[in-house]
N, C-alpha and C. Protein backbone atom coordinates (compact mmCIF):
# COMPACT_ATOMS: atom_id res chain seq x y z
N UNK A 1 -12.93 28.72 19.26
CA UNK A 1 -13.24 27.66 18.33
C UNK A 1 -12.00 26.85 17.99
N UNK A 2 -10.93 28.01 17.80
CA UNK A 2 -10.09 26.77 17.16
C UNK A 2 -8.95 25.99 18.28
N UNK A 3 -9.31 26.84 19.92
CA UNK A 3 -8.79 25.83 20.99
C UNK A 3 -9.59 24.16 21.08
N UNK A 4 -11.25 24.80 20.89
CA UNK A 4 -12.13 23.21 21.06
C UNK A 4 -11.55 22.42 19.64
N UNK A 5 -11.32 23.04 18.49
CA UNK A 5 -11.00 21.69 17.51
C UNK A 5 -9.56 21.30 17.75
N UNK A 6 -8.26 22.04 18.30
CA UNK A 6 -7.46 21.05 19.17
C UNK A 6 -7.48 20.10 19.49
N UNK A 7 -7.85 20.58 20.16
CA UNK A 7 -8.52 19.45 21.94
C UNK A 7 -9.61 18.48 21.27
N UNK A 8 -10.10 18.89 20.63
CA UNK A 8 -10.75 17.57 19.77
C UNK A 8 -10.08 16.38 18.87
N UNK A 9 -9.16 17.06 17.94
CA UNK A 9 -8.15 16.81 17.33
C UNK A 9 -7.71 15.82 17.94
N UNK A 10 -6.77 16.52 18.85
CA UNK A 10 -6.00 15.68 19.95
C UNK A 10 -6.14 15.11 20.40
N UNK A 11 -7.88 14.65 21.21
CA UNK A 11 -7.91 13.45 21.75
C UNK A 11 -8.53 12.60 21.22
N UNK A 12 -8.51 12.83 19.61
CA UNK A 12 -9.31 11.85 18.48
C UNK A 12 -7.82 10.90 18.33
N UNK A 13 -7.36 11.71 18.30
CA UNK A 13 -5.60 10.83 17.10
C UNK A 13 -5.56 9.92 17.95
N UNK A 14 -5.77 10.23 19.53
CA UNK A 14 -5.14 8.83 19.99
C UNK A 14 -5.87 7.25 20.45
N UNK A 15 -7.34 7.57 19.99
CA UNK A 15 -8.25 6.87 20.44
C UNK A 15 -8.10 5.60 19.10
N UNK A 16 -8.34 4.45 19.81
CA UNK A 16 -7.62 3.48 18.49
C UNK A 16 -9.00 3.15 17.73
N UNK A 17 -10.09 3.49 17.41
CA UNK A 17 -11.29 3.58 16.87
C UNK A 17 -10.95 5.00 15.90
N UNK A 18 -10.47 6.14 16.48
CA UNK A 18 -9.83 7.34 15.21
C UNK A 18 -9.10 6.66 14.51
N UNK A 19 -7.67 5.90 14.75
CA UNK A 19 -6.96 4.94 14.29
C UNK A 19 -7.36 4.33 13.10
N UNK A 20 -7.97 3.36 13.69
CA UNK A 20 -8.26 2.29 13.03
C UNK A 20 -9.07 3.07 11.65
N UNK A 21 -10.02 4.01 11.42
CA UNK A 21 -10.76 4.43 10.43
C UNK A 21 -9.59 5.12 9.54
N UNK A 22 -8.30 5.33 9.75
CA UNK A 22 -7.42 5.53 9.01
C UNK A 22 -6.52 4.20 8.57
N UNK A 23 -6.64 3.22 9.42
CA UNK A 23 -5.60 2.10 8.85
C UNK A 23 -6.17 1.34 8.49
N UNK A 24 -7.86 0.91 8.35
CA UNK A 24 -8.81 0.16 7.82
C UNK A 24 -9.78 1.06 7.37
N UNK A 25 -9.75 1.99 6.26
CA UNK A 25 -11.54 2.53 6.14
C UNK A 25 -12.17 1.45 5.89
N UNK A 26 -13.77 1.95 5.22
CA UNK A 26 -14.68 0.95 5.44
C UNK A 26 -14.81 1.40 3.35
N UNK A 27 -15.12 0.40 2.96
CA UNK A 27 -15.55 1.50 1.40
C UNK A 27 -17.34 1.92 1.92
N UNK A 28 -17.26 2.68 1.01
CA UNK A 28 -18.81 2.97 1.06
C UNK A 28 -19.61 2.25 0.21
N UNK A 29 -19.07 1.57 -0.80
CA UNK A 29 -19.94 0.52 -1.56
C UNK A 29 -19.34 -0.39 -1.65
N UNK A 30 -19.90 -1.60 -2.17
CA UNK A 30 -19.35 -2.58 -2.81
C UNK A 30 -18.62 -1.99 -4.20
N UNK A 31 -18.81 -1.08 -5.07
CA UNK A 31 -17.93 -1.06 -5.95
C UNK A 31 -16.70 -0.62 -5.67
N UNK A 32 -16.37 0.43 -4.73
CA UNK A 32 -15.17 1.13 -4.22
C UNK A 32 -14.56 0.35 -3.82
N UNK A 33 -15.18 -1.28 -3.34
CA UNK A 33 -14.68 -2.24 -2.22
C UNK A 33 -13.56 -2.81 -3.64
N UNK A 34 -14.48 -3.39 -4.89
CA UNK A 34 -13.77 -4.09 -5.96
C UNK A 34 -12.56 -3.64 -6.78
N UNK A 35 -12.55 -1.73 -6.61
CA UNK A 35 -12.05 -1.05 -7.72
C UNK A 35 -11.06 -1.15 -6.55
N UNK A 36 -11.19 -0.99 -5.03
CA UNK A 36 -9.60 -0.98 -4.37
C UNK A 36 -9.07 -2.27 -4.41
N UNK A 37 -9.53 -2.94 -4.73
CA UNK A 37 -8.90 -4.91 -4.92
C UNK A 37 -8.91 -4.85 -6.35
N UNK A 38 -8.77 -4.22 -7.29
CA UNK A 38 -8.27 -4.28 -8.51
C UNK A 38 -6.96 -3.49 -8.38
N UNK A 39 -7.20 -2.32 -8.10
CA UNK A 39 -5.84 -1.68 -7.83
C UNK A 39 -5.09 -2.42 -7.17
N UNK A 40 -4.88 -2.74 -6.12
CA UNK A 40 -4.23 -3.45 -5.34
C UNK A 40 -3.35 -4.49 -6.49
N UNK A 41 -4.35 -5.39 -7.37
CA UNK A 41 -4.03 -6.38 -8.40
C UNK A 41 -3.09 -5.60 -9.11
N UNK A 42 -3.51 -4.72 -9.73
CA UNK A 42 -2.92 -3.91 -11.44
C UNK A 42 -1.53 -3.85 -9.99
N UNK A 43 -1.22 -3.24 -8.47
CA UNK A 43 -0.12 -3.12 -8.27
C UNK A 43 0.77 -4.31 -8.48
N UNK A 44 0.48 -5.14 -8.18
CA UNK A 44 0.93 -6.40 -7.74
C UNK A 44 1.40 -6.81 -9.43
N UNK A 45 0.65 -6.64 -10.17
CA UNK A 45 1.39 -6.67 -11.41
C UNK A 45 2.23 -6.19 -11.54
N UNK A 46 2.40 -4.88 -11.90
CA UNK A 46 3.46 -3.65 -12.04
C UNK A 46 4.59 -3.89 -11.66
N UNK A 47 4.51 -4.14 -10.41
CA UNK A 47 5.13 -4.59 -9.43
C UNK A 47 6.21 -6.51 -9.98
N UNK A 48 5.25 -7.07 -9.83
CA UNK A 48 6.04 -8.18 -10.39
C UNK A 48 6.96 -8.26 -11.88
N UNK A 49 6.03 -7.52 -13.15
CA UNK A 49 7.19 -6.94 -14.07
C UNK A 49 8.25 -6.29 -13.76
N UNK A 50 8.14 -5.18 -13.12
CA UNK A 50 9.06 -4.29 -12.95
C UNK A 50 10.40 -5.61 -11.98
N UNK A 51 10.11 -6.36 -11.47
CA UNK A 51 11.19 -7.50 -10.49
C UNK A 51 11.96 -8.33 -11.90
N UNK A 52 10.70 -8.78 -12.51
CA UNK A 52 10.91 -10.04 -13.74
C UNK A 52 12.24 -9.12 -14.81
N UNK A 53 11.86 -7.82 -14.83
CA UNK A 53 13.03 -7.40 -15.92
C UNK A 53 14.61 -6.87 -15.37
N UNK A 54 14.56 -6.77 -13.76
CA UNK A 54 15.67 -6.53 -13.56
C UNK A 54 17.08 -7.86 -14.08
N UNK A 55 16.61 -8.76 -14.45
CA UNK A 55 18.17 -9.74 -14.91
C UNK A 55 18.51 -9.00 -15.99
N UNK A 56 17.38 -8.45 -17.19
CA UNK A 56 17.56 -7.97 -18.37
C UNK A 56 18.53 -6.75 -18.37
N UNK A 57 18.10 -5.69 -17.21
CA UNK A 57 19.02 -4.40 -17.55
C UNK A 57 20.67 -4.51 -17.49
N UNK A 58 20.78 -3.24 -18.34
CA UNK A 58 21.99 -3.02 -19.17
C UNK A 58 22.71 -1.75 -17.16
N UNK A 59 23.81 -2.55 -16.96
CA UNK A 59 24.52 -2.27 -16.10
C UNK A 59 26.07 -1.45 -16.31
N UNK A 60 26.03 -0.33 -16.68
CA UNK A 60 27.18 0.48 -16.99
C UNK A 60 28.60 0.46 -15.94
N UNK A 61 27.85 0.80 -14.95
CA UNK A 61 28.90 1.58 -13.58
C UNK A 61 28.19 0.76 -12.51
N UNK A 62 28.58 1.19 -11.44
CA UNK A 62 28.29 1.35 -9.67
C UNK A 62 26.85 1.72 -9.60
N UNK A 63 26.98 2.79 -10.38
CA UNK A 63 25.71 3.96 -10.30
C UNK A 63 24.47 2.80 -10.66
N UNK A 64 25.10 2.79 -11.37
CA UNK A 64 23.72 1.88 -12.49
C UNK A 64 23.32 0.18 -11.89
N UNK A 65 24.34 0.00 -11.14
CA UNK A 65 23.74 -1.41 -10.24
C UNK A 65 22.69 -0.89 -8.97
N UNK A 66 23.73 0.06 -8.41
CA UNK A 66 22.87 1.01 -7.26
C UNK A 66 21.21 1.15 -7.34
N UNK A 67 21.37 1.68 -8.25
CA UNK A 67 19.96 2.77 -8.79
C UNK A 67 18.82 1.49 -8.88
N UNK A 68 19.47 0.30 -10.03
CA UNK A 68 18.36 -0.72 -10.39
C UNK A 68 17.94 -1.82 -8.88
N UNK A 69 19.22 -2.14 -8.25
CA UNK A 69 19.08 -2.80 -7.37
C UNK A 69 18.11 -2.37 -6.47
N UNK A 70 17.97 -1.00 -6.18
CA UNK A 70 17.48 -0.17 -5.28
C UNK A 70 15.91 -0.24 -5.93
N UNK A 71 15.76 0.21 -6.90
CA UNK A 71 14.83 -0.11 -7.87
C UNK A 71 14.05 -1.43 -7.44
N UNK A 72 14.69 -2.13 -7.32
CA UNK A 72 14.29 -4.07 -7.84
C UNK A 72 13.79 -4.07 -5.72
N UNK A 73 14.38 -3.25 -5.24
CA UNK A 73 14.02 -3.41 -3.58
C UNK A 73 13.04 -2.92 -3.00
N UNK A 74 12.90 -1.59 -3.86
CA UNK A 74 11.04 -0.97 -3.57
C UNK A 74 10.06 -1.62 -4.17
N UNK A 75 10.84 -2.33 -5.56
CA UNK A 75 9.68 -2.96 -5.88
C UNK A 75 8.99 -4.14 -4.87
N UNK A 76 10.06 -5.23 -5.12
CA UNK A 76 9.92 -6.49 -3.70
C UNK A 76 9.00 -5.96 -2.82
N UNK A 77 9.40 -5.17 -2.21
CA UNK A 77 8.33 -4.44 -1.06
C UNK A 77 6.79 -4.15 -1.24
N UNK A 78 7.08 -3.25 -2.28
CA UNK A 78 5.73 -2.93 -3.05
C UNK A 78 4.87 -4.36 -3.23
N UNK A 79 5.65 -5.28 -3.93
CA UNK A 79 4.48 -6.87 -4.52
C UNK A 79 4.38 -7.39 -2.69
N UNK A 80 4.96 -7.24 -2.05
CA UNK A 80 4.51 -7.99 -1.06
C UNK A 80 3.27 -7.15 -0.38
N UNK A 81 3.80 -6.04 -0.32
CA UNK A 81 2.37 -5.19 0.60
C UNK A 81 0.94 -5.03 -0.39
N UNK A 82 1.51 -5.04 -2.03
CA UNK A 82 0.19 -5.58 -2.79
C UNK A 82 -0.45 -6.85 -2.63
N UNK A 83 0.42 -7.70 -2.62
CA UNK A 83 -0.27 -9.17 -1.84
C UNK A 83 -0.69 -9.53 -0.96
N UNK A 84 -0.30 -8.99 0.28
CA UNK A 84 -1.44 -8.46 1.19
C UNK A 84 -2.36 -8.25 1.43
N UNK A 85 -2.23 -6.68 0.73
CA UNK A 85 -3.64 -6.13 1.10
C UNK A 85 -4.97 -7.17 -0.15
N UNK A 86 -4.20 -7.81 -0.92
CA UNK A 86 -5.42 -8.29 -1.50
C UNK A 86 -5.20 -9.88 -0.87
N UNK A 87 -4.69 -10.34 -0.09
CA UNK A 87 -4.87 -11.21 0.78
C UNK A 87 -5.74 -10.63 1.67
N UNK A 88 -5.77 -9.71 2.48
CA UNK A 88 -6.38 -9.55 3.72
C UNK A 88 -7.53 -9.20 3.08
N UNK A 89 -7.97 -8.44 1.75
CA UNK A 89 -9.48 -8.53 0.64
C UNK A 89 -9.97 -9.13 1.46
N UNK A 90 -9.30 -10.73 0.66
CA UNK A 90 -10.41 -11.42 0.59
C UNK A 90 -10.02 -12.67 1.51
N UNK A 91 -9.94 -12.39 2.60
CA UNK A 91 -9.90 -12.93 3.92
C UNK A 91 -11.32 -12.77 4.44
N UNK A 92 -12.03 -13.04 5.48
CA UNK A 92 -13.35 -13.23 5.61
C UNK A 92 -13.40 -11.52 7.03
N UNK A 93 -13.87 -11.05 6.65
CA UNK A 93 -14.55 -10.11 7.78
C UNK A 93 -15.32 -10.49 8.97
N UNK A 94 -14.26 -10.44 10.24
CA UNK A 94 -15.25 -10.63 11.52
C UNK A 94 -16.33 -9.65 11.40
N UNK A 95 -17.48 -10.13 11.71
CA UNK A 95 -18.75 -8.95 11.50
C UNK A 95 -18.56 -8.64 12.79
């Protein structure tokens, strides 16, 4: 049994239809569809505060430019891949 779920395994991961149901699921409703495009939003917020207050912080040392800068760089990242994915939302679905 657990040679056939291998070998099943294995030649699932590489088939780009296994793929794809991991890098696009489907929601199962329309509400799951809205509550993941809200999240996405509330990130994209978070995200843009957390950018807007880095002029404000209090900068001691090295350490403390390091840490925020680094800070202020996951965020950037973060608002862009939140803008995204709620760009690609509500982009139109090839049926």
């Amino acid at each position: 049994m657990l040679a056939t779920w291998v070998l099943t395994v294995a030649g699932l991961t590489t088939s780009s239809a296994a793929i794809s149901a991991f890098v696009r699921p489907r929601a199962r409703s329309r509400s799951t569809s809205r509550q993941a495009a809200a999240a996405a939003i509330g990130l994209a917020i978070l995200f843009a505060v957390e950018l807007l207050g880095v002029p404000f912080y209090e900068r001691a040392g090295l350490g403390d430019w390091v840490v925020q800068l680094t800070a202020a760089a996951l965020s950037a990242v973060g608002l862009a891949a939140a803008v995204a994915a709620v760009a690609r939302r509500r982009a139109p679905q090839p049926v």
